[in-house]
C-alpha atoms as a PDB file:
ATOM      1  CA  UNK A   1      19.449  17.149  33.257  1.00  0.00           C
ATOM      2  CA  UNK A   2      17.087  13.771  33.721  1.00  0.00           C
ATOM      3  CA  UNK A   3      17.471  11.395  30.647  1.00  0.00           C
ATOM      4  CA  UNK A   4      14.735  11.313  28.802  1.00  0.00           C
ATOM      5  CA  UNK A   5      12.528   7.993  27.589  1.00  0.00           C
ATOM      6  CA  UNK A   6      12.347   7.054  24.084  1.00  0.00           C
ATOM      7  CA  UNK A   7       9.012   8.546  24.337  1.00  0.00           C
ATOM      8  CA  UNK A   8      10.209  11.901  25.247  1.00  0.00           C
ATOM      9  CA  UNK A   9      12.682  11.926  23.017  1.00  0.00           C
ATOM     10  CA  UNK A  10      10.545  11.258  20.055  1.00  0.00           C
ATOM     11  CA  UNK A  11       8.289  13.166  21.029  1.00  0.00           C
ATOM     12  CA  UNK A  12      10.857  16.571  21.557  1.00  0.00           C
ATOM     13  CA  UNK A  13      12.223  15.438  18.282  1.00  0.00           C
ATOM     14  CA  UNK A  14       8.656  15.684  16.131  1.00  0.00           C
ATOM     15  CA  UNK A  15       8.397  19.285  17.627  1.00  0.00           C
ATOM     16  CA  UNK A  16      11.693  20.670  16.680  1.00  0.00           C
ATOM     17  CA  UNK A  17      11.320  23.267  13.849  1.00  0.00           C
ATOM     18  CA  UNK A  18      14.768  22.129  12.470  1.00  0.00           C
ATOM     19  CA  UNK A  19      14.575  18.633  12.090  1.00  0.00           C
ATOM     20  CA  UNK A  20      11.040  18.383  10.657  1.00  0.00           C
ATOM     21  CA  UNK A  21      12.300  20.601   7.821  1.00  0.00           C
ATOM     22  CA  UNK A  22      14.787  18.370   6.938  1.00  0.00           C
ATOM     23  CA  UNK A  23      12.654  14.772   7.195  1.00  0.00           C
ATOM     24  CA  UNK A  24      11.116  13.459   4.858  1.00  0.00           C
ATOM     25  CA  UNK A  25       8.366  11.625   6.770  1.00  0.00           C
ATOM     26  CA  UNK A  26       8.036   9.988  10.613  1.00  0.00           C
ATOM     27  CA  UNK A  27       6.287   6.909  10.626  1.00  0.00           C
ATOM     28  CA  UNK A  28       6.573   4.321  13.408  1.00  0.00           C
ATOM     29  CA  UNK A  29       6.201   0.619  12.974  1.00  0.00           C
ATOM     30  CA  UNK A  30       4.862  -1.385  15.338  1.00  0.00           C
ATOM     31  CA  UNK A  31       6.664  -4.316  16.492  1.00  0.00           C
ATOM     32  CA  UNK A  32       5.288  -8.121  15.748  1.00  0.00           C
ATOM     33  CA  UNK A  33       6.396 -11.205  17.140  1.00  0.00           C
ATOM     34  CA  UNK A  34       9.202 -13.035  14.412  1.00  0.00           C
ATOM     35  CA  UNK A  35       8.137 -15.805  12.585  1.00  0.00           C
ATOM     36  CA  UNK A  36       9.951 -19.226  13.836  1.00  0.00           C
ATOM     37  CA  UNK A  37      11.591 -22.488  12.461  1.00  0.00           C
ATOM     38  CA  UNK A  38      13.552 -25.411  14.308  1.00  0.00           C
ATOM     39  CA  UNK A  39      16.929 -25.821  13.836  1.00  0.00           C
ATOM     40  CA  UNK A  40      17.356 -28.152  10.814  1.00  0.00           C
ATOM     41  CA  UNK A  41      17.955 -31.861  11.621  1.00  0.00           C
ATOM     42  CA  UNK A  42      21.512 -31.455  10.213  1.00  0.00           C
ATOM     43  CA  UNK A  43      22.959 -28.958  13.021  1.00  0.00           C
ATOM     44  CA  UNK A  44      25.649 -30.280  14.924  1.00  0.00           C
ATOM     45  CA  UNK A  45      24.498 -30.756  18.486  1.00  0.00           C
ATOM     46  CA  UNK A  46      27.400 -29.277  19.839  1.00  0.00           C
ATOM     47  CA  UNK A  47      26.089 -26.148  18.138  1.00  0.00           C
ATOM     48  CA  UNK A  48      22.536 -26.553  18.579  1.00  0.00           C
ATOM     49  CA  UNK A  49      23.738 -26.634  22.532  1.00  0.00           C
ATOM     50  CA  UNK A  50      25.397 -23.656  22.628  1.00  0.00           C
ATOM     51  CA  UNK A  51      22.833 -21.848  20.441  1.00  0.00           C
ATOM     52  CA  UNK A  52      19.953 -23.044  22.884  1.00  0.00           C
ATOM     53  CA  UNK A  53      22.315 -21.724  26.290  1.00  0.00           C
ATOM     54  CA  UNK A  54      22.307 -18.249  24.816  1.00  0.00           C
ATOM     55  CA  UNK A  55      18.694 -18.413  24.681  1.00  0.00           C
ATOM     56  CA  UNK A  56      18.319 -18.956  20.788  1.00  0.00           C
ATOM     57  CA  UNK A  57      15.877 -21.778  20.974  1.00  0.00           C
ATOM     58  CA  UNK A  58      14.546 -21.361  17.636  1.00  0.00           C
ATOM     59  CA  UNK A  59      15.686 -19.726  14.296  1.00  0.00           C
ATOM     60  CA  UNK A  60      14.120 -17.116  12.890  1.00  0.00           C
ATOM     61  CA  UNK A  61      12.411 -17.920   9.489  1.00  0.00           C
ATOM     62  CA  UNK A  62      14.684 -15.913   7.577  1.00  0.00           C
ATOM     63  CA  UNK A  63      17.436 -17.479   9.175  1.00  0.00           C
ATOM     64  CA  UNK A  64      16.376 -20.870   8.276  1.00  0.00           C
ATOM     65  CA  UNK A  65      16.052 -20.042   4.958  1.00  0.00           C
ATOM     66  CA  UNK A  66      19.339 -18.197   4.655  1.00  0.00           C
ATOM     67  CA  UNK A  67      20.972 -21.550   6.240  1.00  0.00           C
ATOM     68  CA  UNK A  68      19.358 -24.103   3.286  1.00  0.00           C
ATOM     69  CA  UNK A  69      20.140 -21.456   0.399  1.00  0.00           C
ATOM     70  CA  UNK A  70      23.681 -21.627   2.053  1.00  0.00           C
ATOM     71  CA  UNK A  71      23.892 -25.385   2.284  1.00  0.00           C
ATOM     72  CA  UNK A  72      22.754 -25.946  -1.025  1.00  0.00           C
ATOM     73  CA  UNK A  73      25.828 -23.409  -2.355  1.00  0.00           C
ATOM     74  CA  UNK A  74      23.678 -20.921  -2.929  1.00  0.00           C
ATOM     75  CA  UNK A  75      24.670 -17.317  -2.486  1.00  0.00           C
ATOM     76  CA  UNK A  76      22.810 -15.208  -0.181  1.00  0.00           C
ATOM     77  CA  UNK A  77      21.810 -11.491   0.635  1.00  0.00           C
ATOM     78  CA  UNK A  78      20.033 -11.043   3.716  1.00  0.00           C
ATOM     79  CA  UNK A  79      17.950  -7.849   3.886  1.00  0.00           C
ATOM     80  CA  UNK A  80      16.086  -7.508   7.320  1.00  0.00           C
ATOM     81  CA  UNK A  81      14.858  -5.070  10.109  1.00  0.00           C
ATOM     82  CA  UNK A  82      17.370  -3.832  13.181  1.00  0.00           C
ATOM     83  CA  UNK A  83      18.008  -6.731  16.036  1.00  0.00           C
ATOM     84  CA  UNK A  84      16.465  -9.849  13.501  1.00  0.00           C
ATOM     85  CA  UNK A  85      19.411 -11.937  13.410  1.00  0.00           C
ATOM     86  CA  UNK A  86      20.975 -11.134  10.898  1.00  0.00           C
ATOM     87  CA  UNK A  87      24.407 -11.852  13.297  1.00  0.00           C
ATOM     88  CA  UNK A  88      23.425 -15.449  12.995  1.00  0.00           C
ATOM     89  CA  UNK A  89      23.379 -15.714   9.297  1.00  0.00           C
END
């Protein structure tokens, strides 16, 4: 059997009498670009080297802000969307 594309797979998924009994809803969300910081002035360049090697040029803006709560002892729950960096935080 030929693997089948996300597309195809979605799409034998929505018309399967069994799972669209059990769900709820199907709604897809359109992906947007991420909303970017620099690194603060304060990041070790030793870090800032590495990060920028593995292609991390910039920080996400939740990640920035996650990294001042953090420095100024503040605690922090980060709450975001599948492959945002959360890893980083």
């Amino acid at each position: 059997m030929a693997k089948l594309t996300l597309d195809e797979w979605i799409a034998r998924l929505k018309k399967n009498k069994s799972f669209n009994a059990n769900a709820a809803a199907i709604v897809e969300i359109p992906a947007k670009s991420g909303d970017w910081e620099d690194y603060p002035a304060w990041v070790d360049s030793r870090l800032l080297s590495v990060l920028q090697k593995r292609g991390m040029e910039k920080l996400y803006k939740h990640q920035a802000q996650a990294v001042r709560f953090i420095r100024n002892g503040q605690d922090v729950v980060l709450v975001t969307p599948t492959a945002s960096g959360k890893k980083l935080c």
